[in-house]
C-alpha atoms as a PDB file:
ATOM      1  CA  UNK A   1      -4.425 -87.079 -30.490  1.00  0.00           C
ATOM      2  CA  UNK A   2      -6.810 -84.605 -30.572  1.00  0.00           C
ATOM      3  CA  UNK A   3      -7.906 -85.453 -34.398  1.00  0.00           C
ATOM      4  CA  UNK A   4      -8.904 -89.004 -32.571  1.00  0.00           C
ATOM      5  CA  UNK A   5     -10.198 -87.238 -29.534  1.00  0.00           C
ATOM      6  CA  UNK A   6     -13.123 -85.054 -32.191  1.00  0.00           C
ATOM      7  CA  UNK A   7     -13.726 -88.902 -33.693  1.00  0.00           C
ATOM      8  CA  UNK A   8     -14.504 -90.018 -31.053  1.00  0.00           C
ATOM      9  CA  UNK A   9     -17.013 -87.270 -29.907  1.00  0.00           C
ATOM     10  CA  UNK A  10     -18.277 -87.540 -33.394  1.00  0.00           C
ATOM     11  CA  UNK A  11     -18.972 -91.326 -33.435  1.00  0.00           C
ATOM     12  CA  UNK A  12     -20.601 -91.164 -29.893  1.00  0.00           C
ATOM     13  CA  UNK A  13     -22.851 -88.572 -31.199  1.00  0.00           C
ATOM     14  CA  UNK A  14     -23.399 -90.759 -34.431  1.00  0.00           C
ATOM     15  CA  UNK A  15     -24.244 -93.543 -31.856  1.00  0.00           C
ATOM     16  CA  UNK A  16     -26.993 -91.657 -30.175  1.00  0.00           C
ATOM     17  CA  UNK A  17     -28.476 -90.441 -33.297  1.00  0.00           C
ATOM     18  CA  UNK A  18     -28.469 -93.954 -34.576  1.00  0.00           C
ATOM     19  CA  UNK A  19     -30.338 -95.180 -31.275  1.00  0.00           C
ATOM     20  CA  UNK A  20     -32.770 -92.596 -31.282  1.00  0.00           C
ATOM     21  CA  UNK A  21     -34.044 -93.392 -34.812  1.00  0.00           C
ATOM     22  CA  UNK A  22     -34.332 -96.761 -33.721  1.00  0.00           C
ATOM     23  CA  UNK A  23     -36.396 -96.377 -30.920  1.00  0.00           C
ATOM     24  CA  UNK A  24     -38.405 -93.996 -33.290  1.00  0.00           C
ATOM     25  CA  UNK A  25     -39.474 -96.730 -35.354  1.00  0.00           C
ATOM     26  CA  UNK A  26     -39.372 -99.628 -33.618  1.00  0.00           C
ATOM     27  CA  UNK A  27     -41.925 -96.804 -31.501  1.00  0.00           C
ATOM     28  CA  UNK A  28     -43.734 -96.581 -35.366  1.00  0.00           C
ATOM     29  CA  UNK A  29     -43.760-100.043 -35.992  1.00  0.00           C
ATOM     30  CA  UNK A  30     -45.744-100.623 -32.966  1.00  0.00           C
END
């Protein structure tokens, strides 16, 4: 339980991280 509790934290943060580049370059493509 808590081993899949700390994934899940860790693939949320992943998620952000993965947005914010993104929006970085789509932001630099423009």
């Amino acid at each position: 339980f808590l081993l899949q509790q700390f994934d899940n934290e860790l693939s949320r943060k992943l998620n952000e991280v993965v947005n914010y580049i993104r929006r970085q370059r789509c932001s630099y493509l423009r």
